[in-house]
PDB file of N, CA and C in Angstrom:
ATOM      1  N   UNK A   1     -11.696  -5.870  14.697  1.00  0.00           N
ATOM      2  CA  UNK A   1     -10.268  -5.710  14.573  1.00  0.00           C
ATOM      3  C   UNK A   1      -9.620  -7.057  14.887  1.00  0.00           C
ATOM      4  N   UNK A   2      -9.192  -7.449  13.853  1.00  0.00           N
ATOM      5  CA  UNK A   2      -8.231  -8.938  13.940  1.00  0.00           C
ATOM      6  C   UNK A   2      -6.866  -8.439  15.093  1.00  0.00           C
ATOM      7  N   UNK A   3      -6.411  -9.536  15.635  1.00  0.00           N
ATOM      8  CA  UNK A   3      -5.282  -9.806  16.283  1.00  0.00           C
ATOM      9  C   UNK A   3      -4.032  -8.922  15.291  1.00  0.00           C
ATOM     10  N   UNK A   4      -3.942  -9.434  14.170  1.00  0.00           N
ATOM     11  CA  UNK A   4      -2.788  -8.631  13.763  1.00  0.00           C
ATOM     12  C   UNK A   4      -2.792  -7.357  12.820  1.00  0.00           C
ATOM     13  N   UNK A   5      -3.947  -6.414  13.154  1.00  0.00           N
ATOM     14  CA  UNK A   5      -4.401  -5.173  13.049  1.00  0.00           C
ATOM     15  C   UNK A   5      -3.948  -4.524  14.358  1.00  0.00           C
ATOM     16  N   UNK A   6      -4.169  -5.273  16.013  1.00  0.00           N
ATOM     17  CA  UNK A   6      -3.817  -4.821  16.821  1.00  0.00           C
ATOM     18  C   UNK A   6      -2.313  -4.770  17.151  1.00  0.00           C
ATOM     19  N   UNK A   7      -1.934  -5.907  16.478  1.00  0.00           N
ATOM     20  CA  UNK A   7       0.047  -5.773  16.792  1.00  0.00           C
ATOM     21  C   UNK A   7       0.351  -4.362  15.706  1.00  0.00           C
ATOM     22  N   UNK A   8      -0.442  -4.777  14.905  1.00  0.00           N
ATOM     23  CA  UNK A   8       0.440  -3.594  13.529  1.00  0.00           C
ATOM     24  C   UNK A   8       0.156  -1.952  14.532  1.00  0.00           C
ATOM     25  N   UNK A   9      -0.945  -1.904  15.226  1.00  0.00           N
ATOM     26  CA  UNK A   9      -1.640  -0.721  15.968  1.00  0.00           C
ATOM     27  C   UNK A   9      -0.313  -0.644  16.918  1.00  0.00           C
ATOM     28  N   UNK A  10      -0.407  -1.810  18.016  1.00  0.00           N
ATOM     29  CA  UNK A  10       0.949  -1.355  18.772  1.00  0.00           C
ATOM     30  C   UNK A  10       1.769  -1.554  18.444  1.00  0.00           C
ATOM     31  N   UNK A  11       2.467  -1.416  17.349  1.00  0.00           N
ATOM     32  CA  UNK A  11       3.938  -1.280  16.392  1.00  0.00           C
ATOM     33  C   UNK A  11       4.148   0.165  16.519  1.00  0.00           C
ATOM     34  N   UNK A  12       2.584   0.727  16.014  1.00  0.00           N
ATOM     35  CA  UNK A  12       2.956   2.254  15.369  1.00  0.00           C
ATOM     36  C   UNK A  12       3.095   2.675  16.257  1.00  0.00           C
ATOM     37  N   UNK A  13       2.310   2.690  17.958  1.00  0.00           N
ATOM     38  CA  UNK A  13       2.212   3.244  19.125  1.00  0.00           C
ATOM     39  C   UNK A  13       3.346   3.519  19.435  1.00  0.00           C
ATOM     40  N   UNK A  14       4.342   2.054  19.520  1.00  0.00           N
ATOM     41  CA  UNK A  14       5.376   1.836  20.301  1.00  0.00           C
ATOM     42  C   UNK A  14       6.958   2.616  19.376  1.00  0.00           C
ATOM     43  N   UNK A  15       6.366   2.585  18.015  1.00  0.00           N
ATOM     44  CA  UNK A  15       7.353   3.388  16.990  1.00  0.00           C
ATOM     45  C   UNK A  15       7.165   4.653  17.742  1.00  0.00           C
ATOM     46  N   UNK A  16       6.023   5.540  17.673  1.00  0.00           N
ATOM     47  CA  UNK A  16       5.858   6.441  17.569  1.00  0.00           C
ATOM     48  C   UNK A  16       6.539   7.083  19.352  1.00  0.00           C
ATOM     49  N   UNK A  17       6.454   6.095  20.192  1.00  0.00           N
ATOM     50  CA  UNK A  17       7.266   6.573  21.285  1.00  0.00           C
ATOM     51  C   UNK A  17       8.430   6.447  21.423  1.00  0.00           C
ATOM     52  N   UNK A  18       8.661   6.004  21.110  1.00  0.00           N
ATOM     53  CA  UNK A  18      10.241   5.670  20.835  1.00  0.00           C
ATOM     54  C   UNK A  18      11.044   6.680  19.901  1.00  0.00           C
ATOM     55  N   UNK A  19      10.493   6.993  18.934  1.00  0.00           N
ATOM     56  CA  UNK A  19      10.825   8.125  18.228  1.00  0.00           C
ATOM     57  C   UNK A  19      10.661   9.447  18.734  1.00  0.00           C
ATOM     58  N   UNK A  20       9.407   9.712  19.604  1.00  0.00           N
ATOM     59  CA  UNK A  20       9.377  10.847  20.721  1.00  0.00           C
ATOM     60  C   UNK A  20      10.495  10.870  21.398  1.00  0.00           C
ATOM     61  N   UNK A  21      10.689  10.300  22.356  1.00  0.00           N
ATOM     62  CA  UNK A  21      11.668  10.137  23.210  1.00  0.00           C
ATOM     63  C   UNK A  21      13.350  10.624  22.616  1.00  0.00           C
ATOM     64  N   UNK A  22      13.563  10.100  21.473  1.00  0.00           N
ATOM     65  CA  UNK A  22      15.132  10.193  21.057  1.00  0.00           C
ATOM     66  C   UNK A  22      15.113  11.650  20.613  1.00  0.00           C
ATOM     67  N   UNK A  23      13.544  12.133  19.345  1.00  0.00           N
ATOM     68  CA  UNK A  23      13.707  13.526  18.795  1.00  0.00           C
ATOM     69  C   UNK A  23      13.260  14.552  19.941  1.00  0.00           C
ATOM     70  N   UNK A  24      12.541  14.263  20.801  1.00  0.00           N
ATOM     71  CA  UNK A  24      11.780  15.283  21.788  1.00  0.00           C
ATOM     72  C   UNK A  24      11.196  16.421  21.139  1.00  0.00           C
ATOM     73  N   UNK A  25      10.080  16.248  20.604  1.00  0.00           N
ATOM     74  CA  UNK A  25       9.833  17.434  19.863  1.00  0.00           C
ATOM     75  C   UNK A  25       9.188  18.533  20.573  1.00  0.00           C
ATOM     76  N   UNK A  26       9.010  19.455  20.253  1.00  0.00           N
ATOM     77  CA  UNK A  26       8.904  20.636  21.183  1.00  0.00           C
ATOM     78  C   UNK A  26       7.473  21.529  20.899  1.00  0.00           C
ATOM     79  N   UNK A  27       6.845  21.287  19.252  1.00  0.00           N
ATOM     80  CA  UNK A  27       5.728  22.025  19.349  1.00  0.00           C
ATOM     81  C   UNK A  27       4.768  20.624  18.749  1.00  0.00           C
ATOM     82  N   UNK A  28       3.762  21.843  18.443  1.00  0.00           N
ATOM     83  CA  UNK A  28       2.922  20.433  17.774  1.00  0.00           C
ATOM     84  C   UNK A  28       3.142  20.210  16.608  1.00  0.00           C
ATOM     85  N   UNK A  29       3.831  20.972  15.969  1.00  0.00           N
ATOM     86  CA  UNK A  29       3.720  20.435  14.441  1.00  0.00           C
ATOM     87  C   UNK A  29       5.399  19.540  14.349  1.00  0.00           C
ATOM     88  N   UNK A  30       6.161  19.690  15.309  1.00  0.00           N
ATOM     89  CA  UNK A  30       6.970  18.698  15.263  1.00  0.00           C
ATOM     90  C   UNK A  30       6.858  17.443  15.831  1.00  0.00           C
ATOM     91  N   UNK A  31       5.217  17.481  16.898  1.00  0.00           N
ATOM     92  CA  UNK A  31       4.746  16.169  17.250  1.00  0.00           C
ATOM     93  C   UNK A  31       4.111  15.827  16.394  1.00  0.00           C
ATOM     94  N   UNK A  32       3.522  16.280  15.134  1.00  0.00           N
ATOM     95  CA  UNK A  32       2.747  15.728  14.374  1.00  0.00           C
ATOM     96  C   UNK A  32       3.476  14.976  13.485  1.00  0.00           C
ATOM     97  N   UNK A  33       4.549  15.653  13.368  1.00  0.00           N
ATOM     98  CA  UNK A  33       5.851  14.879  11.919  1.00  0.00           C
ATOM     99  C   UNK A  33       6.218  13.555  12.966  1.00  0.00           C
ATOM    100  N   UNK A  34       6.411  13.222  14.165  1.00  0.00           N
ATOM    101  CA  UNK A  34       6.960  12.400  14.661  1.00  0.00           C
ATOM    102  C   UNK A  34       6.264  11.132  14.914  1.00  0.00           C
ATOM    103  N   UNK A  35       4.843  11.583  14.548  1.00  0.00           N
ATOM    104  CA  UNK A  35       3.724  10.387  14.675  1.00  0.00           C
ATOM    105  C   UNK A  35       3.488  10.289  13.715  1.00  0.00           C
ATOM    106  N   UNK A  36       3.975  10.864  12.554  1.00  0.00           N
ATOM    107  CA  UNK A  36       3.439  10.328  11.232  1.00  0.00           C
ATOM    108  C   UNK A  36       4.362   9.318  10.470  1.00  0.00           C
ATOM    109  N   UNK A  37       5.685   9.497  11.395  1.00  0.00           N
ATOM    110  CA  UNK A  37       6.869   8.799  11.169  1.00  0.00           C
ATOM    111  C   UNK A  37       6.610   7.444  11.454  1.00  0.00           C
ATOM    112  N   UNK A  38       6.094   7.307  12.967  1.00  0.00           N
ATOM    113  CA  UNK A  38       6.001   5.925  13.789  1.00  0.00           C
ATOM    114  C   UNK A  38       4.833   5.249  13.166  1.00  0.00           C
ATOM    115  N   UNK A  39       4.192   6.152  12.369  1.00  0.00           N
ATOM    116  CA  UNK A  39       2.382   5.368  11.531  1.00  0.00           C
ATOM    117  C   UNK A  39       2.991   4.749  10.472  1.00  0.00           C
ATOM    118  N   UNK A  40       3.908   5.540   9.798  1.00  0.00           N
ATOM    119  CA  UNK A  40       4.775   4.845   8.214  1.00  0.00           C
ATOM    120  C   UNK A  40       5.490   3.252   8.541  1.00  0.00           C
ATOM    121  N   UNK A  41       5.882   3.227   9.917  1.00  0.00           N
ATOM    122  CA  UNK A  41       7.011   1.660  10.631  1.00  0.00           C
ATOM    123  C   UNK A  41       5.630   1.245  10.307  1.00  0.00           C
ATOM    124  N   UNK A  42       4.544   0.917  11.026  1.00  0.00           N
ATOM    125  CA  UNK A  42       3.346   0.303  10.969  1.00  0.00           C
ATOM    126  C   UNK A  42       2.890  -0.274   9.427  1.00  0.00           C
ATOM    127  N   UNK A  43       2.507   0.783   9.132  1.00  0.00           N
ATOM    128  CA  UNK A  43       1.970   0.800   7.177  1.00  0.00           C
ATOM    129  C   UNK A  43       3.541   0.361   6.372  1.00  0.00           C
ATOM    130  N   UNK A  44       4.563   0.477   6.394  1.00  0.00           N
ATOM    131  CA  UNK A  44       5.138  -0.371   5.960  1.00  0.00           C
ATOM    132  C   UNK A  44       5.422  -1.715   6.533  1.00  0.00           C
ATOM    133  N   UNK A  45       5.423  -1.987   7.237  1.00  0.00           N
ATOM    134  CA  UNK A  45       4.435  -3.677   7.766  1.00  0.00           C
ATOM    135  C   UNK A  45       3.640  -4.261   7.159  1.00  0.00           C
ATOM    136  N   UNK A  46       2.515  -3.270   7.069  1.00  0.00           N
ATOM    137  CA  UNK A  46       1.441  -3.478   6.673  1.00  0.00           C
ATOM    138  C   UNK A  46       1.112  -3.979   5.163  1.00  0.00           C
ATOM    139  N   UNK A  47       2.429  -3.673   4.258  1.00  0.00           N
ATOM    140  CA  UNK A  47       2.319  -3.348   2.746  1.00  0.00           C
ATOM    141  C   UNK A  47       3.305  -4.677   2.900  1.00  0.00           C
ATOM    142  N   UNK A  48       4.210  -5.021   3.433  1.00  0.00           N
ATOM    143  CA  UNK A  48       4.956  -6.024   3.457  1.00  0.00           C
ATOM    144  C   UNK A  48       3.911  -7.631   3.157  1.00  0.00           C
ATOM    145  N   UNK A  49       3.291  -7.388   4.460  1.00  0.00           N
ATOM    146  CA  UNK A  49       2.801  -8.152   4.855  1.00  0.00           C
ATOM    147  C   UNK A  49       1.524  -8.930   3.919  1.00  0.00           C
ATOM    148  N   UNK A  50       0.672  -7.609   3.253  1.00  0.00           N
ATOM    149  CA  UNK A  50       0.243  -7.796   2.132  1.00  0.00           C
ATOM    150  C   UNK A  50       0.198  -8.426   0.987  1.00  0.00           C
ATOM    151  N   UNK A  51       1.841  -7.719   0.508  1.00  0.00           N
ATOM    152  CA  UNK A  51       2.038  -8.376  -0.769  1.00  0.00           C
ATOM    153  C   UNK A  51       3.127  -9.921  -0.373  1.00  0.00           C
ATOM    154  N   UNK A  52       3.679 -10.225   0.391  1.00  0.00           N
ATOM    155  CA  UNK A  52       3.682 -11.601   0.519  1.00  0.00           C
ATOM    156  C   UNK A  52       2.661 -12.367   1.108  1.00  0.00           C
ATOM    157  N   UNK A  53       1.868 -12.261   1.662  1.00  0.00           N
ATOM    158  CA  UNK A  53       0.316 -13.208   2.427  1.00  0.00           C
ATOM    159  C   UNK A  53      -0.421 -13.277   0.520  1.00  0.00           C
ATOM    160  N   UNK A  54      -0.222 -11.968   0.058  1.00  0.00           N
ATOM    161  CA  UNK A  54      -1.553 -11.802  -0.943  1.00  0.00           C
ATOM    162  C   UNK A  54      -2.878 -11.034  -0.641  1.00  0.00           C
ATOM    163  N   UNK A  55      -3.128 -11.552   0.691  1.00  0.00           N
ATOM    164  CA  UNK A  55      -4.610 -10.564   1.009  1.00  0.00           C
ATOM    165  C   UNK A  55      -4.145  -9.600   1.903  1.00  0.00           C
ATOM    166  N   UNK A  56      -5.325  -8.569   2.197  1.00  0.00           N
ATOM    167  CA  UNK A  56      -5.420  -7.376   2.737  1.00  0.00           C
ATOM    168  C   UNK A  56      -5.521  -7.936   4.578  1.00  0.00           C
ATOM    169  N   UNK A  57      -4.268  -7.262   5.008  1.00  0.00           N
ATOM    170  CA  UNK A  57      -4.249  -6.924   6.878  1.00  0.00           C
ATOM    171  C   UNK A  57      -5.488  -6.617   7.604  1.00  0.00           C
ATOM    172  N   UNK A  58      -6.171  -5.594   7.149  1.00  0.00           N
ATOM    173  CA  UNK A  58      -7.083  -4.433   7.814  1.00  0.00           C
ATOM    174  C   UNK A  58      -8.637  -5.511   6.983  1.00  0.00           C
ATOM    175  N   UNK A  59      -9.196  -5.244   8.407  1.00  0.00           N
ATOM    176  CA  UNK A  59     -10.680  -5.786   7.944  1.00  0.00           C
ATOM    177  C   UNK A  59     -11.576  -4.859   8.241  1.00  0.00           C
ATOM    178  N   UNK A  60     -12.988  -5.424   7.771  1.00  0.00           N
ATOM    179  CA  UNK A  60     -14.084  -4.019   8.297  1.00  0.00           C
ATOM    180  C   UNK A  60     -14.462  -5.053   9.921  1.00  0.00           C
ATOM    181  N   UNK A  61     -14.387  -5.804  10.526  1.00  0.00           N
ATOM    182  CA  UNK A  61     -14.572  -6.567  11.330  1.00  0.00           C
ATOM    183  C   UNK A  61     -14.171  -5.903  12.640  1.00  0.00           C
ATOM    184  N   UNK A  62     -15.182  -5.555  13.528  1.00  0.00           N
ATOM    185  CA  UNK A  62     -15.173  -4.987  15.018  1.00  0.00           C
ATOM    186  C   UNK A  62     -14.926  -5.809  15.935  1.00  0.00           C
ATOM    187  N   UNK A  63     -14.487  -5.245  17.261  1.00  0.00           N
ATOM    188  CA  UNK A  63     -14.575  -6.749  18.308  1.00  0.00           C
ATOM    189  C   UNK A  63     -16.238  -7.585  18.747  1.00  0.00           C
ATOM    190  N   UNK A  64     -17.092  -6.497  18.589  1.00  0.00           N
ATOM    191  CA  UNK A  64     -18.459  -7.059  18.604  1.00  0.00           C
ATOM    192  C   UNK A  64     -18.627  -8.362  17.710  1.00  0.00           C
ATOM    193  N   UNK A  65     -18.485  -7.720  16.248  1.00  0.00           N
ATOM    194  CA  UNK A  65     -18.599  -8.752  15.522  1.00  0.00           C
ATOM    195  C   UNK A  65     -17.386  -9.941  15.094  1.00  0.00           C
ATOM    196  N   UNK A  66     -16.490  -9.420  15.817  1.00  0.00           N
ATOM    197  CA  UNK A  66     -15.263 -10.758  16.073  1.00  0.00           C
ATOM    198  C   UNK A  66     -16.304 -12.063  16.738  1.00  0.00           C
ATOM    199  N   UNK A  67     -16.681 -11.528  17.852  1.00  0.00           N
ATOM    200  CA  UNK A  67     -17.245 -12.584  18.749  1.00  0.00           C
ATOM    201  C   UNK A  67     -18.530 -13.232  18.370  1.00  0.00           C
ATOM    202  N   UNK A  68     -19.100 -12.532  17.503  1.00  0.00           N
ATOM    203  CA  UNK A  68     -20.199 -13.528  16.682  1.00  0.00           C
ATOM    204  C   UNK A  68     -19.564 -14.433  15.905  1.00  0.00           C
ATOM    205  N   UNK A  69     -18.337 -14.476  15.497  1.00  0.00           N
ATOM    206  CA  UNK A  69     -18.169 -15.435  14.510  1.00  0.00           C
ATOM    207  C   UNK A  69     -17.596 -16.549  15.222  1.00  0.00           C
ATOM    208  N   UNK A  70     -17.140 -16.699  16.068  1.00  0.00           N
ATOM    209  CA  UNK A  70     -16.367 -17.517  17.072  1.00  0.00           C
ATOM    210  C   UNK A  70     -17.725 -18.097  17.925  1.00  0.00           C
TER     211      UNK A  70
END
């Protein structure tokens, strides 16, 4: 997992609480709509980020194998 796989990760985290907090949802299927909300802030990042860089955000690359390459 690259560095900015992990910001895009705590984007959605930090969406997704933040959006808890204001809607307070009450069962699970209104916690489920509310994290699927804060995953979309993330993935639209993600698609941003994409098509102006050109290449793909998300790698198959683990932290194990981060540190072999370094």
């Amino acid at each position: 997992m690259t560095n900015l796989e992990l910001v895009l990760n705590m984007l959605a985290e930090a969406s997704t609480t933040d959006l808890s907090q204001k809607k307070q949802p009450k069962t699970f299927d209104q916690n489920v709509k509310v994290a699927k909300e804060g995953g979309s802030v993330a993935a639209a990042a993600r698609k941003q980020l994409e098509a102006k860089g050109g290449s793909k955000v998300v790698s198959s690359l683990n932290a194990k194998k981060l540190k072999q390459i370094k």
